[in-house]
C-alpha atoms as a PDB file:
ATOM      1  CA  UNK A   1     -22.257 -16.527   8.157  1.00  0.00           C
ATOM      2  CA  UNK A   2     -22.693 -14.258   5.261  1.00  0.00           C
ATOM      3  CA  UNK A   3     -19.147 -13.340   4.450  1.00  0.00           C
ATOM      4  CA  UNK A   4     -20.263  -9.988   3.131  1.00  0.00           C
ATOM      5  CA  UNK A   5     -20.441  -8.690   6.005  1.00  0.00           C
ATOM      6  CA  UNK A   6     -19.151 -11.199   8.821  1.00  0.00           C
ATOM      7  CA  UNK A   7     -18.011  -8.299  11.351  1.00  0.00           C
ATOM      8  CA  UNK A   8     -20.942  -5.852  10.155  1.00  0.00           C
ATOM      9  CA  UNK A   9     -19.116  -3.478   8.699  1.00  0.00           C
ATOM     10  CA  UNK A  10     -21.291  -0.534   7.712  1.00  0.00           C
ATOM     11  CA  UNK A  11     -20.479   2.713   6.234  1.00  0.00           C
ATOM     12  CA  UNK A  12     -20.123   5.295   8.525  1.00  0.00           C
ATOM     13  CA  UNK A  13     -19.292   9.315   8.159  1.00  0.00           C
ATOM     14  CA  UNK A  14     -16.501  10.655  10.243  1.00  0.00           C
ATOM     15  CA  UNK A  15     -14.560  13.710  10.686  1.00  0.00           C
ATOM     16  CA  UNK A  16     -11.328  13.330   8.993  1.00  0.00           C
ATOM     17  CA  UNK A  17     -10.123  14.754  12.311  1.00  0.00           C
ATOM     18  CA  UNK A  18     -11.107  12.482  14.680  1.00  0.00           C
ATOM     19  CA  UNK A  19      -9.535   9.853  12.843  1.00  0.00           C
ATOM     20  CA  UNK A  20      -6.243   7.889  14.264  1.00  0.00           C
ATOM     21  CA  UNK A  21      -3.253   6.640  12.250  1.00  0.00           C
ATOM     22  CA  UNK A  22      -2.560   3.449  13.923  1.00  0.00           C
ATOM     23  CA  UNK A  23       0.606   3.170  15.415  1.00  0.00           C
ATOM     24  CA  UNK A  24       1.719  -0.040  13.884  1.00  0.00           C
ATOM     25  CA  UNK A  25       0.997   0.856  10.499  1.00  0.00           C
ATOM     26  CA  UNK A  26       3.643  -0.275   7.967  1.00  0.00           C
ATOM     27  CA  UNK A  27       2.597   1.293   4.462  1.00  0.00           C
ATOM     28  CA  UNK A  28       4.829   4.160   2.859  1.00  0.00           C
ATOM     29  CA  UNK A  29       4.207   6.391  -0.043  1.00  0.00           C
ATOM     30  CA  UNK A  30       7.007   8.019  -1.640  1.00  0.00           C
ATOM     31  CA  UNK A  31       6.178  11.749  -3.173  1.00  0.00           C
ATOM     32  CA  UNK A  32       5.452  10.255  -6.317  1.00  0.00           C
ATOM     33  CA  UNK A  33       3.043   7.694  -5.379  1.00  0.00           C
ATOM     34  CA  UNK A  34       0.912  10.498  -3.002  1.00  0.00           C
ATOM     35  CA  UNK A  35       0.825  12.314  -6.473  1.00  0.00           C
ATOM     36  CA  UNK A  36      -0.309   9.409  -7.919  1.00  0.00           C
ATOM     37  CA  UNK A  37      -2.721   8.854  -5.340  1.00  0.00           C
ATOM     38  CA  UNK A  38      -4.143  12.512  -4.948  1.00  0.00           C
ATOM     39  CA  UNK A  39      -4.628  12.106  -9.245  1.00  0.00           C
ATOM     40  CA  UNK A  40      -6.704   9.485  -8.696  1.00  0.00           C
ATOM     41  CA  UNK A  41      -8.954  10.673  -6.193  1.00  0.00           C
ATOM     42  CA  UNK A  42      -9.488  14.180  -7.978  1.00  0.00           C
ATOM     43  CA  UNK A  43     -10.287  11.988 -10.972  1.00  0.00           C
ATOM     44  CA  UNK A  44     -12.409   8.944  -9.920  1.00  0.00           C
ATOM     45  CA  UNK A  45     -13.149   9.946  -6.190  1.00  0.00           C
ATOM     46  CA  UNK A  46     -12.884   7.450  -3.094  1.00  0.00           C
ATOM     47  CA  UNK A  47     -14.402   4.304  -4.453  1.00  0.00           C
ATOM     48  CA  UNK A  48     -11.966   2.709  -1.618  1.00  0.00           C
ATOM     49  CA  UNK A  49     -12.896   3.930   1.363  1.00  0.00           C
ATOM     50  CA  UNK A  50     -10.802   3.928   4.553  1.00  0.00           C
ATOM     51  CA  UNK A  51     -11.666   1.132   6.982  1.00  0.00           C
ATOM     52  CA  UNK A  52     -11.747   2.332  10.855  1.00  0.00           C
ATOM     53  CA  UNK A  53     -12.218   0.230  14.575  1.00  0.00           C
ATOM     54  CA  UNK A  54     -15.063   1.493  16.461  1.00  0.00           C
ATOM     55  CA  UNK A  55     -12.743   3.785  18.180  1.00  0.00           C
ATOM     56  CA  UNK A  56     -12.000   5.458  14.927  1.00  0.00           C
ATOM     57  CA  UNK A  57      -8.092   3.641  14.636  1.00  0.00           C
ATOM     58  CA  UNK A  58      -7.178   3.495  10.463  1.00  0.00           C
ATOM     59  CA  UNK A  59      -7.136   0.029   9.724  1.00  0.00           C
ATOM     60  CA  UNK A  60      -6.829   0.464   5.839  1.00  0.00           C
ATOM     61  CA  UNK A  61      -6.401   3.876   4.252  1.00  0.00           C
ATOM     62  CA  UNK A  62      -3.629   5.672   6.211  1.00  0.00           C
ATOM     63  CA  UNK A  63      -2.663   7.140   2.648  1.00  0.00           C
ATOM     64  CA  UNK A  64      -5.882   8.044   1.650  1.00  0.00           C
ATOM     65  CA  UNK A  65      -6.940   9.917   4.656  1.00  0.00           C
ATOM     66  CA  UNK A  66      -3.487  11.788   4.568  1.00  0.00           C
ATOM     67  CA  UNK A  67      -4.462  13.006   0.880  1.00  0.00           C
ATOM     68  CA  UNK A  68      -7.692  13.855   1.752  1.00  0.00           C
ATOM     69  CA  UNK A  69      -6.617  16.429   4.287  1.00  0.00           C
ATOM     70  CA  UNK A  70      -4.489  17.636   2.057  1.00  0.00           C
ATOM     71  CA  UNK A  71      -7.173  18.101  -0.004  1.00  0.00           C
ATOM     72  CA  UNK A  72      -9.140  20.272   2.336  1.00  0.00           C
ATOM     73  CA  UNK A  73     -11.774  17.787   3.441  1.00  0.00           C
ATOM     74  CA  UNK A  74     -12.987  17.444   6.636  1.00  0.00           C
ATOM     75  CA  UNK A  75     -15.326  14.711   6.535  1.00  0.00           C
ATOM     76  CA  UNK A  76     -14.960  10.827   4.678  1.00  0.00           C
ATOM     77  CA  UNK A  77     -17.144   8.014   4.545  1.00  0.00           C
ATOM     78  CA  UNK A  78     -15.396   4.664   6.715  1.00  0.00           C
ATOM     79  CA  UNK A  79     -16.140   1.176   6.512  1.00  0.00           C
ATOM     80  CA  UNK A  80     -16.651   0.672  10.181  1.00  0.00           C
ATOM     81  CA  UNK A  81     -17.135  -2.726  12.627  1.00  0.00           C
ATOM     82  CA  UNK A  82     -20.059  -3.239  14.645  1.00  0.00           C
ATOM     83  CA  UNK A  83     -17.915  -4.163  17.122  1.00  0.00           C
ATOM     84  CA  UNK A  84     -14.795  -3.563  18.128  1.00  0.00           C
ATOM     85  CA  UNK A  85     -11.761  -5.309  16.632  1.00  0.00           C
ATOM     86  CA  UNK A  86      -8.984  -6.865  19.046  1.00  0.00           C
ATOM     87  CA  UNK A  87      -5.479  -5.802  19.128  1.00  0.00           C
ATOM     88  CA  UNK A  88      -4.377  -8.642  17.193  1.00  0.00           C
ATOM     89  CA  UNK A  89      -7.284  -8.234  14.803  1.00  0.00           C
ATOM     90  CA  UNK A  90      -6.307  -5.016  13.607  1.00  0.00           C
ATOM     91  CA  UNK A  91      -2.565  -5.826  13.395  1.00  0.00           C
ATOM     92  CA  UNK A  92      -3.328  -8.857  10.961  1.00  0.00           C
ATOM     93  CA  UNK A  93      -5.792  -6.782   8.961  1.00  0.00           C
ATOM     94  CA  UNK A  94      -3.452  -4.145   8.938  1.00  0.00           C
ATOM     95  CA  UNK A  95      -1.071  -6.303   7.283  1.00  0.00           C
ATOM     96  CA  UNK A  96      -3.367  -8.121   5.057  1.00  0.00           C
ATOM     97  CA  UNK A  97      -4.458  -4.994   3.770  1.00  0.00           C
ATOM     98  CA  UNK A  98      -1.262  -3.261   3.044  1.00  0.00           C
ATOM     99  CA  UNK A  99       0.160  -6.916   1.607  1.00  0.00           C
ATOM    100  CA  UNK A 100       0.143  -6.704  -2.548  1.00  0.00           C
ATOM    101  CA  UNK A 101      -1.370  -9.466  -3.711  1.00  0.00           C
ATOM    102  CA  UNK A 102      -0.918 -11.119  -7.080  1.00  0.00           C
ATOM    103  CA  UNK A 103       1.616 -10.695 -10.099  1.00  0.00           C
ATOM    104  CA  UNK A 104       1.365  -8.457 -13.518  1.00  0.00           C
ATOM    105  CA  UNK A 105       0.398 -10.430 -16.398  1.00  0.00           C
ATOM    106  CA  UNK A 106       2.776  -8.394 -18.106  1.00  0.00           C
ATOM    107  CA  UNK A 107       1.817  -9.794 -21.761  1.00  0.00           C
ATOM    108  CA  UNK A 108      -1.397  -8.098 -21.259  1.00  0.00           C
ATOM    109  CA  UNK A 109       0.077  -4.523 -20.131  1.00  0.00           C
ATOM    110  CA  UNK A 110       2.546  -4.828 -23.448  1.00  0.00           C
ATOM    111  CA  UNK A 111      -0.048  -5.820 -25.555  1.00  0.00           C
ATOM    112  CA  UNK A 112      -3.380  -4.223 -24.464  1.00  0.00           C
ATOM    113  CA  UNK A 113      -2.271  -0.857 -22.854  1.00  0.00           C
ATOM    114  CA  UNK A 114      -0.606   2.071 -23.767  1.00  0.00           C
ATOM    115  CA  UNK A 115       2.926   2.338 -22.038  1.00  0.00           C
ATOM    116  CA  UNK A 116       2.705   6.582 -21.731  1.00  0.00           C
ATOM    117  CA  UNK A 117      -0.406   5.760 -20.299  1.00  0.00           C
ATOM    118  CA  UNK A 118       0.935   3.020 -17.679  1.00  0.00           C
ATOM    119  CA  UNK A 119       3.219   5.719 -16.819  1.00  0.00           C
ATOM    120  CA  UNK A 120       0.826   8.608 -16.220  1.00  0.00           C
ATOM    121  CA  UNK A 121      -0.715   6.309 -13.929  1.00  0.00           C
ATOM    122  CA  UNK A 122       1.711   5.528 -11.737  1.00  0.00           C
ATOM    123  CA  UNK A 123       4.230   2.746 -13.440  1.00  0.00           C
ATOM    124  CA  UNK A 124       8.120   3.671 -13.771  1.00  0.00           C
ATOM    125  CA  UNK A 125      10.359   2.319 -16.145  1.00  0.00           C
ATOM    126  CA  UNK A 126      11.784   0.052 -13.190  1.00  0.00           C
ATOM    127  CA  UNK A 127       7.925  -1.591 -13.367  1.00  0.00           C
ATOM    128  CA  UNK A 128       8.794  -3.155 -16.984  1.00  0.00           C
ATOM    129  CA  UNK A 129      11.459  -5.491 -17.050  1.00  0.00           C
ATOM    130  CA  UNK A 130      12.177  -4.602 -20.754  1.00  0.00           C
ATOM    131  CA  UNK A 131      12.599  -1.221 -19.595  1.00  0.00           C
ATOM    132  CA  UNK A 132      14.944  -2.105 -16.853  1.00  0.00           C
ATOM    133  CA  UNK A 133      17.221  -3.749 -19.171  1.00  0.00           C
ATOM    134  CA  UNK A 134      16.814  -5.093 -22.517  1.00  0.00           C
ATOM    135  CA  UNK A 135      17.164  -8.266 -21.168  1.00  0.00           C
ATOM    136  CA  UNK A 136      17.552 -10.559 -18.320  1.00  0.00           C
ATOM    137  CA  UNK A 137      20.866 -11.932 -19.467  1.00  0.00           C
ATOM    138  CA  UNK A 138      22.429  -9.031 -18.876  1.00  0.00           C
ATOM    139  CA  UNK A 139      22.876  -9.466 -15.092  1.00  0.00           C
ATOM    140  CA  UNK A 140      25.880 -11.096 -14.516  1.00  0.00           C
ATOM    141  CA  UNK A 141      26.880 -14.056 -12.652  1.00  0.00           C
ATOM    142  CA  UNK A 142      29.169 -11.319 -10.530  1.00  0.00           C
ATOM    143  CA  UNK A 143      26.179  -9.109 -10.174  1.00  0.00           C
ATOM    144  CA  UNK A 144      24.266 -11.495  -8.515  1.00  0.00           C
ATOM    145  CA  UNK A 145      26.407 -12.848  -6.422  1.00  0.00           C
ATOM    146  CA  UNK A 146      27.558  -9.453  -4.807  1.00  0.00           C
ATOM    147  CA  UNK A 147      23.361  -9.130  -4.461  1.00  0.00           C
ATOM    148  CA  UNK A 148      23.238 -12.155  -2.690  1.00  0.00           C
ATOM    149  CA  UNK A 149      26.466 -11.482  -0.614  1.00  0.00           C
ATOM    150  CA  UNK A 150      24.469  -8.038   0.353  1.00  0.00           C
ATOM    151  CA  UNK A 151      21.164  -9.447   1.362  1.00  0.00           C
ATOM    152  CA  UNK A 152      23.351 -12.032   3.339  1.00  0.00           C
ATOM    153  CA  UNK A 153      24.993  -9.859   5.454  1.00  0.00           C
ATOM    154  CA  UNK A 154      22.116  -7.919   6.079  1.00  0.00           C
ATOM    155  CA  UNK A 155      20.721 -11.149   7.115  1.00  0.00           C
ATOM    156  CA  UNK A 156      23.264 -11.724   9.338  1.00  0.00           C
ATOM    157  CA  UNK A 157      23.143  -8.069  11.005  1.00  0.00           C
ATOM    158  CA  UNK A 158      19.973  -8.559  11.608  1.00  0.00           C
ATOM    159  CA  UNK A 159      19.745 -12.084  13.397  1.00  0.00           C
ATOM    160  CA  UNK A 160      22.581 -10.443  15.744  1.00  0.00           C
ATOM    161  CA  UNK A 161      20.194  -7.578  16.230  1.00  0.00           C
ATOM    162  CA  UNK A 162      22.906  -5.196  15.033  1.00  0.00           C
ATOM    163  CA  UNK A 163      20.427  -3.507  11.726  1.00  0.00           C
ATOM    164  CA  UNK A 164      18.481  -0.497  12.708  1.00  0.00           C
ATOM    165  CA  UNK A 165      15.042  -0.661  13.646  1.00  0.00           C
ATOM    166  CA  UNK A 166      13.067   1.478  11.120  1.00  0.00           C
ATOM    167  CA  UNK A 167      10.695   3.629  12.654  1.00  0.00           C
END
C-alpha cells in the first residue's frame, strides 16, 4: 500500500461555504493565535490545506477555514478521501491532527534565532522558560505542592462527574 496516499486523498476545490465544522472538533485559537494565523497566510499562503470527508466535514483545518472567510474567500483547495471516512475515523484523525507532536530543542531557538523574531511569529514570553523565570529553582516546594493539590482536586471533581463539561 503506498502510504502516500493509502485513502486516496486528492486535492479537491470547494466552496468555503459548503464546508462543515465538525461537531467534535476540539482545537481553540485564542485572538492572538488567529492573528498569528491570518499573518501567516497573508504572508506564505495555504501550504496546509484543510483536509475534508467526502461529505465536505473539516477533518483538519477548522482554524484555517475560519480565517479564510474572514479573509473574504470563497473558495479553498481540500485534501479530500476517495471514500468516505467512518465516524470513528474522523474522530481519531481529528485528534491526531490537532495533537502537538514533539518538544522545542530550545538550545537551537536561543542560539540560532532571533528572540523579537520568535515573538513576531507567534512565541510569548511564557514559551521560554528563561523568560518565565530566571530560573527553575525559583518555584518553591510550597508552589508546587498547592499546584499539585489543585490539579488533584480537579481530579477528583471530575471522577465524581461534578467539573463542567466544556462545550
Amino acid at each position: 500500500m503506498d502510504i502516500n496516499n493509502m485513502y486516496g486523498w486528492q486535492l479537491e476545490k470547494r466552496k468555503l461555504a459548503d464546508l462543515i465544522g465538525y461537531h467534535k472538533n476540539p482545537r481553540q485559537l485564542s485572538e492572538k493565535e488567529a492573528q498569528q494565523l491570518k499573518r501567516s497566510i497573508a504572508r506564505f499562503g495555504l501550504a496546509d490545506k484543510p483536509i475534508i470527508n467526502t461529505d465536505n466535514t473539516i477533518i483538519g483545518g477548522h482554524q484555517r477555514v475560519a480565517i479564510l472567510k474572514e479573509l473574504g474567500y470563497s473558495e479553498v483547495e481540500c485534501w479530500v478521501p476517495h471514500q468516505k471516512l467512518s465516524d470513528e475515523e474522523v474522530e481519531e484523525f481529528c485528534i491526531r491532527l490537532n495533537r502537538n507532536h514533539g518538544q522545542w530543542d530550545w538550545d537551537i531557538l536561543a542560539n540560532e534565532f532571533d528572540e523579537d523574531h520568535l515573538f513576531e511569529i507567534g512565541f510569548t514570553e511564557y514559551d521560554f522558560p528563561s523568560t518565565k523565570m530566571e530560573s527553575q529553582d525559583i518555584i518553591s516546594d510550597e508552589t508546587i505542592d498547592e499546584y499539585c493539590e489543585l490539579c488533584k482536586q480537579k481530579l477528583k471533581k471530575k471522577k465524581n462527574g461534578t467539573s463542567k463539561k466544556r462545550d
